[in-house]
C-alpha atoms as a PDB file:
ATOM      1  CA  UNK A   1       4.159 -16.151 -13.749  1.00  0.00           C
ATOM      2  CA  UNK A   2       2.570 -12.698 -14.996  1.00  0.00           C
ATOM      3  CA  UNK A   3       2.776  -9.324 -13.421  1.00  0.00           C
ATOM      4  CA  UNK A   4      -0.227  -9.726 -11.609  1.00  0.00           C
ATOM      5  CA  UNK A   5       0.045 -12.657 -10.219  1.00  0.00           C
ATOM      6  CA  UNK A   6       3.757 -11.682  -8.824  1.00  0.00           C
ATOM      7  CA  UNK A   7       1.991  -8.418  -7.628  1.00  0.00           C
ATOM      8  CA  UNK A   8      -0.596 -10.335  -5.780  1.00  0.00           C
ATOM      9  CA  UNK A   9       2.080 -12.019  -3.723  1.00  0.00           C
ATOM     10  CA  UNK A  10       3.881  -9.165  -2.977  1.00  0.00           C
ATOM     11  CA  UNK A  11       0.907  -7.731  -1.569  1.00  0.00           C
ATOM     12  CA  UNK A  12      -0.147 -10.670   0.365  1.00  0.00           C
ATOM     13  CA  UNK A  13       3.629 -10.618   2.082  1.00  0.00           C
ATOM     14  CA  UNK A  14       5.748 -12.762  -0.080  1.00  0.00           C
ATOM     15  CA  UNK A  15       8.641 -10.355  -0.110  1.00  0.00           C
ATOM     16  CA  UNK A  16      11.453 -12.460  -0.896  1.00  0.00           C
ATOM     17  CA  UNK A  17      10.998 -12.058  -4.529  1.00  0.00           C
ATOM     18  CA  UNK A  18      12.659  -9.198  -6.799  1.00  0.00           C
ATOM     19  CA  UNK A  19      10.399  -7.388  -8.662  1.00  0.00           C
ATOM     20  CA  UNK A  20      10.879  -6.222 -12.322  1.00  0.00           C
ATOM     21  CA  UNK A  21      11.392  -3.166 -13.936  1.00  0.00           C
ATOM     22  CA  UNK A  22       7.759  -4.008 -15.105  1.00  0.00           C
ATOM     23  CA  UNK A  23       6.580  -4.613 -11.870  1.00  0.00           C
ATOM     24  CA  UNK A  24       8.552  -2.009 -10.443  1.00  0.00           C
ATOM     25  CA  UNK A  25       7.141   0.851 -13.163  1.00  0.00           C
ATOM     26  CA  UNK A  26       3.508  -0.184 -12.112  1.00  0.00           C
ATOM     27  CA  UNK A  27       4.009  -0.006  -8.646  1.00  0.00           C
ATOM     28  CA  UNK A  28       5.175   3.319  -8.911  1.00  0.00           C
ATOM     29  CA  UNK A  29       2.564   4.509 -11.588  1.00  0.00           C
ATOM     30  CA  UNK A  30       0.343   2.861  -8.688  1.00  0.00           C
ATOM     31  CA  UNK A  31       1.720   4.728  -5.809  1.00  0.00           C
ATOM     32  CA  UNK A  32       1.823   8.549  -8.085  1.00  0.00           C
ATOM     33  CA  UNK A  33      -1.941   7.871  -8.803  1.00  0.00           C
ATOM     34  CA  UNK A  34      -2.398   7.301  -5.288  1.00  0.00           C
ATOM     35  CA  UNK A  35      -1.203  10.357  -4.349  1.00  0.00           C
ATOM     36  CA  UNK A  36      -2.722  12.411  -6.944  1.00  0.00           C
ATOM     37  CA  UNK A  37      -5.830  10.962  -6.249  1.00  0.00           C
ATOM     38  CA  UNK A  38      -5.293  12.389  -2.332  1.00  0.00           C
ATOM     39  CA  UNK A  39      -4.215  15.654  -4.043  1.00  0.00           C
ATOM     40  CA  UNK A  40      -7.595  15.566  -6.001  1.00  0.00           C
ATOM     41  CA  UNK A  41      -9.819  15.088  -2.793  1.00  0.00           C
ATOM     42  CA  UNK A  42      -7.835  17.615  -0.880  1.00  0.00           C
ATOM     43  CA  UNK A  43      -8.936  20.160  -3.649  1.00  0.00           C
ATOM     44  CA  UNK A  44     -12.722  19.372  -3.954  1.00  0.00           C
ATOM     45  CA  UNK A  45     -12.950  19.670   0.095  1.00  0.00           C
ATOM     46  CA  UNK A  46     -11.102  23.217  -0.715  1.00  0.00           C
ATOM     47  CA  UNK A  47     -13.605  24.286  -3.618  1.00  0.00           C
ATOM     48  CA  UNK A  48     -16.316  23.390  -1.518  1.00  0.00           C
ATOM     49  CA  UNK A  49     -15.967  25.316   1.049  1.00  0.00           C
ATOM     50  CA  UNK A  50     -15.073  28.570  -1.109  1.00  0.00           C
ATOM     51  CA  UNK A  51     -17.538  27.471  -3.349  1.00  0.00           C
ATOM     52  CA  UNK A  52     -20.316  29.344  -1.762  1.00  0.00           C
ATOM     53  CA  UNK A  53     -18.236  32.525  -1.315  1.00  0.00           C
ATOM     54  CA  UNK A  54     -18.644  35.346  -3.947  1.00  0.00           C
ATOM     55  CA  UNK A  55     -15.118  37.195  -3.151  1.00  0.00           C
ATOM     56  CA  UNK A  56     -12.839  37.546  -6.033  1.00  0.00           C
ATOM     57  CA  UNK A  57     -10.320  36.307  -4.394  1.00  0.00           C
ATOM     58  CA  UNK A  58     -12.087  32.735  -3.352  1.00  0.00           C
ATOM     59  CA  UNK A  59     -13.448  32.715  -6.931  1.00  0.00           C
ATOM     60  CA  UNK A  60      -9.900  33.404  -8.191  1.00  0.00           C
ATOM     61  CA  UNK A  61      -8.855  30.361  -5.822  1.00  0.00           C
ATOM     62  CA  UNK A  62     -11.811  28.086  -7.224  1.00  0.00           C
ATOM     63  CA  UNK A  63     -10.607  28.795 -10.764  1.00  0.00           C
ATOM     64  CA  UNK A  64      -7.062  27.844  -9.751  1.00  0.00           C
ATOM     65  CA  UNK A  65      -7.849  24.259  -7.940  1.00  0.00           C
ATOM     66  CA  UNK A  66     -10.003  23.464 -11.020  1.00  0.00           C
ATOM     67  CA  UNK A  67      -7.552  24.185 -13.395  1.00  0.00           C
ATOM     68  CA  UNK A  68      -5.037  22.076 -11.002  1.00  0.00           C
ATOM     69  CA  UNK A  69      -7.529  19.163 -10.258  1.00  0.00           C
ATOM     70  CA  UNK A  70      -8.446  18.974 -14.564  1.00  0.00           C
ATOM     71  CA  UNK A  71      -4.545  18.583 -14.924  1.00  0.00           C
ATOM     72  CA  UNK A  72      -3.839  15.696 -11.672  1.00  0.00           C
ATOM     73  CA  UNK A  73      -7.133  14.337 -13.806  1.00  0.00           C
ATOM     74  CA  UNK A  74      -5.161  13.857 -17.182  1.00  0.00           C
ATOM     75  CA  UNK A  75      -1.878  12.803 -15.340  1.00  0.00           C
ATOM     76  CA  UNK A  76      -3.988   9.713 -13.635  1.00  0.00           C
ATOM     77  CA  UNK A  77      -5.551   8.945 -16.859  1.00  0.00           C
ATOM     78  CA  UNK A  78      -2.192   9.045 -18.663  1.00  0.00           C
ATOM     79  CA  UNK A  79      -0.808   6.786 -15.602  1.00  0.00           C
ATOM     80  CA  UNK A  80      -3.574   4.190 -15.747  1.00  0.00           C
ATOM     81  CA  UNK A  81      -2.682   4.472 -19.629  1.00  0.00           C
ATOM     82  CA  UNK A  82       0.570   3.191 -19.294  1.00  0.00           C
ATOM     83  CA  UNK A  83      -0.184   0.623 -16.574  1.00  0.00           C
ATOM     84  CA  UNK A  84      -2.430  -1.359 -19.260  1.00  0.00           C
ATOM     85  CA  UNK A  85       0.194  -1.019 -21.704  1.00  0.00           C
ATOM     86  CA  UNK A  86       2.787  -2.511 -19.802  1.00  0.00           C
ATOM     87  CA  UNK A  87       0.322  -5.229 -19.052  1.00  0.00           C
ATOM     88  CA  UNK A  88      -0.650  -5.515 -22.116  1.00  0.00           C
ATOM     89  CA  UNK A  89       3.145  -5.919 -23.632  1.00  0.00           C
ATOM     90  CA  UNK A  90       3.637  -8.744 -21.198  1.00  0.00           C
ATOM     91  CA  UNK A  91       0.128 -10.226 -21.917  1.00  0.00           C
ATOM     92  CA  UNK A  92       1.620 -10.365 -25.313  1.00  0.00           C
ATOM     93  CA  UNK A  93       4.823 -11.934 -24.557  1.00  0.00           C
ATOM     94  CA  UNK A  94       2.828 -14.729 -22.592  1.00  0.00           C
ATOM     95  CA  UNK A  95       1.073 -15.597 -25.622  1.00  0.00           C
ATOM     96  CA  UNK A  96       3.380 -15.820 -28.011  1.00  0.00           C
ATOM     97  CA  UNK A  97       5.541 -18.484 -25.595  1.00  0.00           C
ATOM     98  CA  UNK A  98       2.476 -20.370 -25.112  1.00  0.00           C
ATOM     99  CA  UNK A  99       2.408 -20.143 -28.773  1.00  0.00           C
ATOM    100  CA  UNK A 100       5.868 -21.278 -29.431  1.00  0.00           C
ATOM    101  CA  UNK A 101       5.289 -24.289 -26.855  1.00  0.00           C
ATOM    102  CA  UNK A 102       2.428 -25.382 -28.307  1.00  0.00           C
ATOM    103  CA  UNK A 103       4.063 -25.508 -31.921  1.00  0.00           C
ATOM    104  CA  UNK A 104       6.709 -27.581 -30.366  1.00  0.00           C
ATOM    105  CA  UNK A 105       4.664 -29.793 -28.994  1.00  0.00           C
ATOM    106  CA  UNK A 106       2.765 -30.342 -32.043  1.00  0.00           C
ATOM    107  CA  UNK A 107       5.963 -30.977 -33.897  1.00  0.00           C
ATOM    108  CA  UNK A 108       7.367 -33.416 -31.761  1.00  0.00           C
ATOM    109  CA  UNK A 109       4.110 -34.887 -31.764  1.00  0.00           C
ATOM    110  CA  UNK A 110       4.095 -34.928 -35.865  1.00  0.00           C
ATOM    111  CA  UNK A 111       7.409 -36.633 -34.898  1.00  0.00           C
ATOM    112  CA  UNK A 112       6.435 -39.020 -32.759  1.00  0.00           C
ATOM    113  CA  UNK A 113       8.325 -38.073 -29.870  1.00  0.00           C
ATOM    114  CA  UNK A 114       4.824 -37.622 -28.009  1.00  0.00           C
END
């Protein structure tokens, strides 16, 4: 059973497995990007409304949120980053048992077993 599929359970409410430490690291890359993401709309609500103003101070402030959203944007991307990798590893892993089945199979069918 992949990550996704076990992940898909989980969410639909079947809690009795244990997840992981693959499933576990996604979830929580999940979750920070989540809250980033909140952290991100928080800030373009705040730069528009001091977005109009011409006070140094609010365009001080403006400067400041975009330097902070530009940074939660390149810790998301480098979250999503490392949620494909982790897929992709066990994508990997999948393939290469299916692999190693398969050359049984054809083995013990070379063999006559099958």
């Amino acid at each position: 059973m992949c990550i996704r599929d076990r992940y898909q359970r989980r969410v639909r409410g079947a809690h009795s497995m244990n997840p992981t430490k693959e499933e576990q690291a996604i979830l929580r890359l999940e979750e920070e990007i989540r809250t980033k993401n909140k952290r991100r709309e928080e800030i373009s609500k705040k730069k528009s409304i001091l977005g109009d103003s011409e006070e140094k101070k609010d365009v001080l402030e403006v400067e400041k949120l975009t330097k902070e959203d530009e940074a939660l944007e390149k810790d998301i991307a480098h979250a999503e980053t490392e949620i494909r990798k982790i897929r992709w590893e066990n994508s990997q892993t999948a393939i290469i048992a299916l692999m190693a089945v398969g050359i049984l199979y054809f083995c013990a069918a070379q063999l006559g077993f099958v």
